[in-house]
C-alpha atoms as a PDB file:
ATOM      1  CA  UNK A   1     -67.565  60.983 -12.993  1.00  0.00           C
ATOM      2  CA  UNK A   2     -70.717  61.475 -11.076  1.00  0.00           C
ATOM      3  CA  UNK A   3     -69.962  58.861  -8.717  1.00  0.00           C
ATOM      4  CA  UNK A   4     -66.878  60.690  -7.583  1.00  0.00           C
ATOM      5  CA  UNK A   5     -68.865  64.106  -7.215  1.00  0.00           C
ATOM      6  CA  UNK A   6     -71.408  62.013  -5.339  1.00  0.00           C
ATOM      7  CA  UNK A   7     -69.067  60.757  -3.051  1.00  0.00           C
ATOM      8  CA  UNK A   8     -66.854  64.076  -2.913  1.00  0.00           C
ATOM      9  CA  UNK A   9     -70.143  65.089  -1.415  1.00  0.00           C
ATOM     10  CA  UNK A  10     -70.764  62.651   0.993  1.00  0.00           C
ATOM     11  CA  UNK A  11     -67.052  62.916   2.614  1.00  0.00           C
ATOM     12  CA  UNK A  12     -67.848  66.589   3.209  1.00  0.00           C
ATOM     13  CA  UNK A  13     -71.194  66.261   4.932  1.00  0.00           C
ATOM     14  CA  UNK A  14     -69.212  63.389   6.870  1.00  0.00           C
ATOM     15  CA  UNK A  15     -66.267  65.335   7.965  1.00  0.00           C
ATOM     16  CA  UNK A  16     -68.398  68.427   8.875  1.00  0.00           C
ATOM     17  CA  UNK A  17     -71.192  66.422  10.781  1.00  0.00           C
ATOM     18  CA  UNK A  18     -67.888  64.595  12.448  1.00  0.00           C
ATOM     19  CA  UNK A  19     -66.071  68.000  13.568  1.00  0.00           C
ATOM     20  CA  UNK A  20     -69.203  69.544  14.541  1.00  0.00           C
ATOM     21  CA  UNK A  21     -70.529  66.924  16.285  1.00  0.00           C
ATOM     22  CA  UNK A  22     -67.021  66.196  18.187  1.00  0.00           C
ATOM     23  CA  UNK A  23     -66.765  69.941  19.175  1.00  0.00           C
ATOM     24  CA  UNK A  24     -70.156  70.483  20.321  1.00  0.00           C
ATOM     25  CA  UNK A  25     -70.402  67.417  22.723  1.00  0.00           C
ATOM     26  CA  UNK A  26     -66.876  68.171  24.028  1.00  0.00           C
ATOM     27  CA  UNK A  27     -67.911  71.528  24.999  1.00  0.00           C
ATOM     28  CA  UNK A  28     -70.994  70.217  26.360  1.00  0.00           C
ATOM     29  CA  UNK A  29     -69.262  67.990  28.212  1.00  0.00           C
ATOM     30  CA  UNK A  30     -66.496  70.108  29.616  1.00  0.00           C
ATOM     31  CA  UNK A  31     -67.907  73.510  30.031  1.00  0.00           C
ATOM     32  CA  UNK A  32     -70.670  75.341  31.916  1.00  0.00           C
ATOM     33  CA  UNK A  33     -73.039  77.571  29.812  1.00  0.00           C
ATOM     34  CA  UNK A  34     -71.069  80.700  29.436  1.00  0.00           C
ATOM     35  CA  UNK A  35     -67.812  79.842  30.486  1.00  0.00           C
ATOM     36  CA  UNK A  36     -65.329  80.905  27.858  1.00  0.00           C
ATOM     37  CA  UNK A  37     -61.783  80.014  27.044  1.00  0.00           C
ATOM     38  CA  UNK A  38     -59.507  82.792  25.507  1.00  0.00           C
ATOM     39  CA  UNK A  39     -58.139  82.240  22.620  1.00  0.00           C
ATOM     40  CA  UNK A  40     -56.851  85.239  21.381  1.00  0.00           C
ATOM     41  CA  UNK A  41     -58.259  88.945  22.967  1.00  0.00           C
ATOM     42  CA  UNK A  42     -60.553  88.690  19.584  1.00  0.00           C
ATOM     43  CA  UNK A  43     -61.095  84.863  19.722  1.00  0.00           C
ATOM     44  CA  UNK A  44     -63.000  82.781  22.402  1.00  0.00           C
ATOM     45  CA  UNK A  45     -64.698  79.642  23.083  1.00  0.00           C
ATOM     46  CA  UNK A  46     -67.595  80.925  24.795  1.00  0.00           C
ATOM     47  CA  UNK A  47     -70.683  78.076  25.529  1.00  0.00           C
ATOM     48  CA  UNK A  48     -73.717  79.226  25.237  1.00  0.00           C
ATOM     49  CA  UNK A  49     -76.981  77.327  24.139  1.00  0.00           C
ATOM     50  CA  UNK A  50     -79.490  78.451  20.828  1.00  0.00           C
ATOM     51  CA  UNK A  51     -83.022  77.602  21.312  1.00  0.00           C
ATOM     52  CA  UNK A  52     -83.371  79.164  17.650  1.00  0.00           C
ATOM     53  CA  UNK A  53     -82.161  79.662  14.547  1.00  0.00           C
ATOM     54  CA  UNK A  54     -78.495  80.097  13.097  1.00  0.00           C
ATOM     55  CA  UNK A  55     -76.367  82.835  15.421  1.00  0.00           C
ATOM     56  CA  UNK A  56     -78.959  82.894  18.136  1.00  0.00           C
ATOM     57  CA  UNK A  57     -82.121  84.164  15.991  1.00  0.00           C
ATOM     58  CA  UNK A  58     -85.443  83.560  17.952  1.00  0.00           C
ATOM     59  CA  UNK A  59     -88.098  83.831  15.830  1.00  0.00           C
ATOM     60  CA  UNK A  60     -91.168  81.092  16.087  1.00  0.00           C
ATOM     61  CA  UNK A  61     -91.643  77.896  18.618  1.00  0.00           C
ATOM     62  CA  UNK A  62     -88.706  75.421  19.725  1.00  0.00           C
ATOM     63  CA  UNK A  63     -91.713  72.270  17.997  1.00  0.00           C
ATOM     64  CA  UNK A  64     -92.302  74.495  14.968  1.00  0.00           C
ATOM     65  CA  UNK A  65     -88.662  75.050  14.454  1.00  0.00           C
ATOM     66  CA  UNK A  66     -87.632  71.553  15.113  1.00  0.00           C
ATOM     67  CA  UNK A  67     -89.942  70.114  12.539  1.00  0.00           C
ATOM     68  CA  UNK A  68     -89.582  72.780   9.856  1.00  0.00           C
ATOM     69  CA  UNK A  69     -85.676  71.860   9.845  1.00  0.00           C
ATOM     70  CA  UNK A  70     -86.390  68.739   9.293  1.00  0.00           C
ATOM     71  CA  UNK A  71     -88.931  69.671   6.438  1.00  0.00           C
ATOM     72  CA  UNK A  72     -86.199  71.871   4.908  1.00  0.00           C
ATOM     73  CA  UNK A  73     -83.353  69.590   5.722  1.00  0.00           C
ATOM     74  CA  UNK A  74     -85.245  66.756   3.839  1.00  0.00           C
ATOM     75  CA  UNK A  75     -85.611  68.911   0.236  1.00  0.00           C
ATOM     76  CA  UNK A  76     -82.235  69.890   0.523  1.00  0.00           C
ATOM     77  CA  UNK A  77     -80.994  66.400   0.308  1.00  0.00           C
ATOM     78  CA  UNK A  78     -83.441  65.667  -2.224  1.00  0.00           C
ATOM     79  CA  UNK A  79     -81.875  68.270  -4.149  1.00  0.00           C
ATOM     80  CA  UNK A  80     -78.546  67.312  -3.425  1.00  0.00           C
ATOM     81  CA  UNK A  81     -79.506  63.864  -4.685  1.00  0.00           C
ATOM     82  CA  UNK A  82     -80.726  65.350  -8.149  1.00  0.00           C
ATOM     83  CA  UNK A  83     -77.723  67.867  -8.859  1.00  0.00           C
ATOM     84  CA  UNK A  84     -75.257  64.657  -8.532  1.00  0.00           C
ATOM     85  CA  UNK A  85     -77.524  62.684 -10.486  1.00  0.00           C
ATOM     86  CA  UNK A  86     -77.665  65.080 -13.387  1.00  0.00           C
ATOM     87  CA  UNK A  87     -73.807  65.579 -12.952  1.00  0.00           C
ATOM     88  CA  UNK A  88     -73.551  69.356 -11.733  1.00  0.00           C
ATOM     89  CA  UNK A  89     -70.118  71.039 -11.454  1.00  0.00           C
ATOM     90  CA  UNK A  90     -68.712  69.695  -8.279  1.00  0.00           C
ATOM     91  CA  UNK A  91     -67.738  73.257  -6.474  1.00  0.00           C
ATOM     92  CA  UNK A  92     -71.609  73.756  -6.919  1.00  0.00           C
ATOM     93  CA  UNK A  93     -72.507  70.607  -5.599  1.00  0.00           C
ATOM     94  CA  UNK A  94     -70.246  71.273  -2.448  1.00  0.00           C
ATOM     95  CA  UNK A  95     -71.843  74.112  -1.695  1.00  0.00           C
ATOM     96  CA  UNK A  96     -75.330  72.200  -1.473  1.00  0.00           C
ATOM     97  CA  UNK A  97     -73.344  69.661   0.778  1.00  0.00           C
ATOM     98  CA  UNK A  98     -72.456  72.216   2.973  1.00  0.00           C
ATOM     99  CA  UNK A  99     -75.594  73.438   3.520  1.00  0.00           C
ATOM    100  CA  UNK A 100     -76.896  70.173   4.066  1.00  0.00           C
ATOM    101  CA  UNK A 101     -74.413  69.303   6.365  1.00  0.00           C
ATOM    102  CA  UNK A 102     -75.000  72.446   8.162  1.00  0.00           C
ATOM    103  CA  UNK A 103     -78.802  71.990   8.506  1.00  0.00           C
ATOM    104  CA  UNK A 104     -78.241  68.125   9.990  1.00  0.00           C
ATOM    105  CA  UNK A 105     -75.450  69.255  12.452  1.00  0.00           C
ATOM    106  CA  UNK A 106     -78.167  71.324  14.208  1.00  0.00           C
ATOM    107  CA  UNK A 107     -80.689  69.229  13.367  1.00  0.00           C
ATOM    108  CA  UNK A 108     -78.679  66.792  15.473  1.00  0.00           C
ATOM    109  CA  UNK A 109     -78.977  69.073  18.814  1.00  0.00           C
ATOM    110  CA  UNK A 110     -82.349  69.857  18.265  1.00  0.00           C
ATOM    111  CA  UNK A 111     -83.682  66.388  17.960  1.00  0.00           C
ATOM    112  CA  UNK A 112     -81.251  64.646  20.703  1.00  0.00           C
ATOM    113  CA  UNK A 113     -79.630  66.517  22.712  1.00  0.00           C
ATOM    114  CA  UNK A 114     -82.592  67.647  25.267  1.00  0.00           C
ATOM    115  CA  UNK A 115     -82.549  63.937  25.873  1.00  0.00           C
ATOM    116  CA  UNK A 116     -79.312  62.627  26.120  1.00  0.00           C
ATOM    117  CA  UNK A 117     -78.045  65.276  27.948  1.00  0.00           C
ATOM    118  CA  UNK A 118     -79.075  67.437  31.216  1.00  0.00           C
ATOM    119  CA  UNK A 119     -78.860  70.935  31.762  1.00  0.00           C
ATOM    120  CA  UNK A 120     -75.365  73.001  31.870  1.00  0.00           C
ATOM    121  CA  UNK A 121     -76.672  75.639  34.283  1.00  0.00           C
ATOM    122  CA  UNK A 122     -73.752  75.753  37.128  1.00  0.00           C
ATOM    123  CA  UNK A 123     -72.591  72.324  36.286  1.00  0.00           C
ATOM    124  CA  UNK A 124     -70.930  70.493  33.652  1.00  0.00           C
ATOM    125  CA  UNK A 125     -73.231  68.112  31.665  1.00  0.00           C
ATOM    126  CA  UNK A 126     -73.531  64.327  32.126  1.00  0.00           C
ATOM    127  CA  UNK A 127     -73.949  62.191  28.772  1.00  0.00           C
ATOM    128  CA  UNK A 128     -77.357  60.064  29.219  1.00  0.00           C
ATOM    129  CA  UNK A 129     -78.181  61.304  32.665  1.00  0.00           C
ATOM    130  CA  UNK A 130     -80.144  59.235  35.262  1.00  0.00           C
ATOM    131  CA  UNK A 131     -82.552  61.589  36.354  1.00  0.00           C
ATOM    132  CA  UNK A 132     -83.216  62.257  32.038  1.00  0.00           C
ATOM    133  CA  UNK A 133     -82.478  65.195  30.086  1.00  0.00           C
ATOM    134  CA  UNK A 134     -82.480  68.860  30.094  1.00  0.00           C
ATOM    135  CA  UNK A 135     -85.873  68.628  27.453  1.00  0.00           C
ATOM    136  CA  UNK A 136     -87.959  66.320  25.336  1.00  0.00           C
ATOM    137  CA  UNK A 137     -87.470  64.804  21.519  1.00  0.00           C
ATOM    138  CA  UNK A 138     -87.710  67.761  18.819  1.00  0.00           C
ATOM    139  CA  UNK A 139     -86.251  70.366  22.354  1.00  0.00           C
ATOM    140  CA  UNK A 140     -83.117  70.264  22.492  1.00  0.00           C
ATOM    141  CA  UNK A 141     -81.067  73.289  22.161  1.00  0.00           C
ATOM    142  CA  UNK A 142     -78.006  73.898  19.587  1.00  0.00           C
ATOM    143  CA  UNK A 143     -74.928  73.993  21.116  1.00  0.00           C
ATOM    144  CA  UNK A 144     -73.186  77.456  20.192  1.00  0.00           C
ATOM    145  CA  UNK A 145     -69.179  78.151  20.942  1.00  0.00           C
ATOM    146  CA  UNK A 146     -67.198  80.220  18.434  1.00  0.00           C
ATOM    147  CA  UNK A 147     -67.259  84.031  19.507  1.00  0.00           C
ATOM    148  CA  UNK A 148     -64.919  86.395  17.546  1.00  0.00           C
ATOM    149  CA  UNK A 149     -65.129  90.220  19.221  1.00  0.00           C
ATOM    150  CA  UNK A 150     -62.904  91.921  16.594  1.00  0.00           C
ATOM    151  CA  UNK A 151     -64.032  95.532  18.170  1.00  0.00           C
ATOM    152  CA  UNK A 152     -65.152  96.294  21.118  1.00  0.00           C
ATOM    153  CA  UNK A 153     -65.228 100.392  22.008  1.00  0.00           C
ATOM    154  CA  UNK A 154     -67.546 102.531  23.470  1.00  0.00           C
ATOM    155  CA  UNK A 155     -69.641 104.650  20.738  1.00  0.00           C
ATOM    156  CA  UNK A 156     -69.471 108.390  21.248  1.00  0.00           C
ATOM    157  CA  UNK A 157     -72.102 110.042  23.170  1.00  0.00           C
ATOM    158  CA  UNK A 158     -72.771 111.819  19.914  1.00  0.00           C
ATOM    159  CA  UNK A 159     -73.927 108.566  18.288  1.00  0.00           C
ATOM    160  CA  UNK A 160     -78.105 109.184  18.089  1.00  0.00           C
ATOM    161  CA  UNK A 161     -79.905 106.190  20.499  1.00  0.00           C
ATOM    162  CA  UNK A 162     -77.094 104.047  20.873  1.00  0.00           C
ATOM    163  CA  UNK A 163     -74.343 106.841  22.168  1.00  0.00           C
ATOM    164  CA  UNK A 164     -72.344 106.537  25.194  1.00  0.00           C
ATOM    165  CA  UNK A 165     -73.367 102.347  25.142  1.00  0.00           C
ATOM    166  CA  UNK A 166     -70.844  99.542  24.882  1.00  0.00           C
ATOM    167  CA  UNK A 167     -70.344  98.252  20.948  1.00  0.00           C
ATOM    168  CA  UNK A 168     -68.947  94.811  19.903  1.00  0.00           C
ATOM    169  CA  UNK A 169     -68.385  93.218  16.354  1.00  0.00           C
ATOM    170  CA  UNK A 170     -68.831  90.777  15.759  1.00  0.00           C
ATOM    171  CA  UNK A 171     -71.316  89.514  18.672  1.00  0.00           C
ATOM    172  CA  UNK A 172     -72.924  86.486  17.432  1.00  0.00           C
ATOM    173  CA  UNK A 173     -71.559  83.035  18.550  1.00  0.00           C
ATOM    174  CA  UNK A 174     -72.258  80.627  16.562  1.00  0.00           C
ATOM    175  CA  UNK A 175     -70.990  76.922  15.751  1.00  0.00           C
ATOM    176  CA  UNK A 176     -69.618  74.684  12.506  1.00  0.00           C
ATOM    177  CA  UNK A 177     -72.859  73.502  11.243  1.00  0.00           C
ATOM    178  CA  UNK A 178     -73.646  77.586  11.297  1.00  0.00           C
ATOM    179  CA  UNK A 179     -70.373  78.402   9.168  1.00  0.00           C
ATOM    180  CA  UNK A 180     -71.159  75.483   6.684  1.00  0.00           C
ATOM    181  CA  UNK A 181     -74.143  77.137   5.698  1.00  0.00           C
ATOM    182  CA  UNK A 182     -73.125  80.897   5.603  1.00  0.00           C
ATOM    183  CA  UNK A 183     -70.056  79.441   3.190  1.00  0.00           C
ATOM    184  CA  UNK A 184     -72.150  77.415   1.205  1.00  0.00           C
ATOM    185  CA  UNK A 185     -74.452  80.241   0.713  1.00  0.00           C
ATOM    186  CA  UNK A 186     -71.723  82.898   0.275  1.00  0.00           C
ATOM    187  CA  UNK A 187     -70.540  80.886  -2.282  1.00  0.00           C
ATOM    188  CA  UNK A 188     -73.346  80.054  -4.051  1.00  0.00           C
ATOM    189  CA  UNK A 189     -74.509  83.853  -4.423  1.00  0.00           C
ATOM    190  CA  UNK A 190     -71.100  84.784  -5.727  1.00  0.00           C
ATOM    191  CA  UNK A 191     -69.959  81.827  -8.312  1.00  0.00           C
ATOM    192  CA  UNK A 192     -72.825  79.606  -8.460  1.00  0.00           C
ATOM    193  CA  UNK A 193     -76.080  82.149  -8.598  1.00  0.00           C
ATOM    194  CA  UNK A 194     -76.998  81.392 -12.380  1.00  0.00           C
ATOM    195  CA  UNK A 195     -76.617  77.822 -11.868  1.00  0.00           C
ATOM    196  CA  UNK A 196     -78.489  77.532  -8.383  1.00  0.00           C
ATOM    197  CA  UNK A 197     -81.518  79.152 -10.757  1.00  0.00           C
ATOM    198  CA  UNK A 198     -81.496  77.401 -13.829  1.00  0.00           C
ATOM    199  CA  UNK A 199     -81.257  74.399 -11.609  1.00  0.00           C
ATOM    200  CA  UNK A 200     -84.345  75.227  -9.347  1.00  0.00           C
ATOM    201  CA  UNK A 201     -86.217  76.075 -12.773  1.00  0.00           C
ATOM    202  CA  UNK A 202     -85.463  73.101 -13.904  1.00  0.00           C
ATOM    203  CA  UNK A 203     -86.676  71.010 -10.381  1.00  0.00           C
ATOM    204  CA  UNK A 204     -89.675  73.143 -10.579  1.00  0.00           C
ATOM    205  CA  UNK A 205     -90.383  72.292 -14.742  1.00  0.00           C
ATOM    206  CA  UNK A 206     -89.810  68.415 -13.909  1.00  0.00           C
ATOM    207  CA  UNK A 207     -92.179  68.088 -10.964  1.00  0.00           C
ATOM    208  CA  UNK A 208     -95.174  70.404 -12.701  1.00  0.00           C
ATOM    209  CA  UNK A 209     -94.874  67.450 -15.608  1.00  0.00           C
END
């Protein structure tokens, strides 16, 4: 039975890294940075590039950031090794996956994409350029496309700071590899929280012995 969870697990990082990997170097390949396509007057595809975290976050360095992912990225599969090992309910071990498969999706940009790709300023990108990429190994910025502006008003001038200015939710754009990981943590705070901890107490028991 564990086999099957295990490889339950492995189709979904699989299909996610596939669909996020597909969309991102399409867009890359066919759009300028911040062109947008509109979908629906509360749904675009808008390009724009993430030097930081999830939805646009800039926080630390583009290294520092690179590497930590990688760090984080690495204990996450480790983890995701153990709960199919010790045959975890599968909805909890799909969550894990798609957190995983979240984390390597922009993993993916950061690592390669400065190099296989140039810059998207004015011009549409060229796959393995020449002249070299936009950036160097561990650079690369995450492609970002999925914009959703579900209200956009003016606040009133009555509003203390902010009154009289322009307001839009939801304004982050983000990407697939971003969604994986806000469901797979969604879901693991609502149906999985008591299970995420007695695992992680467990993982922490087993190593200290």
């Amino acid at each position: 039975m564990k086999y099957s969870k295990g490889w339950g697990a492995v189709l979904i990082i699989i299909l996610l890294l596939l669909l996020d990997q597909i969309l991102k170097i399409w867009i890359k390949t066919n759009m300028q940075l911040h062109e947008s396509y509109e979908v629906t007057s509360w749904f675009y595809i808008y390009f724009t590039e993430n030097p930081g975290m999830a939805f646009g976050i800039e926080v630390i360095g583009k290294l520092f950031l690179s590497i930590f992912r990688i760090i984080a990225v690495s204990f996450i599969g480790y983890y995701l090794y153990q709960i199919v090992k010790k045959n975890y309910n599968f909805w909890f071990i799909a969550c894990i996956a798609l957190i995983f498969a979240g984390a390597i999706g922009n993993i993916i940009d950061s690592v390669f994409y400065g190099v296989i790709f140039d810059h998207s300023y004015n011009q549409v990108a060229s796959f393995m350029p020449e002249s070299g990429g936009y950036a160097g190994w561990l650079h690369g910025k995450v492609v970002d496309m999925f914009y959703f502006p579900l209200i956009q008003t003016v606040l009133p001038t009555w509003v203390p700071f902010w009154g009289g200015e322009e307001f839009v939710f939801f304004r982050p754009i983000f990407n697939i590899a971003d969604s994986a990981i806000c469901v797979g943590v969604f879901f693991l705070l609502i149906f999985h929280r008591h299970t995420l901890s007695a695992s992680l107490s467990k993982e922490v028991k087993t190593d200290a012995n």
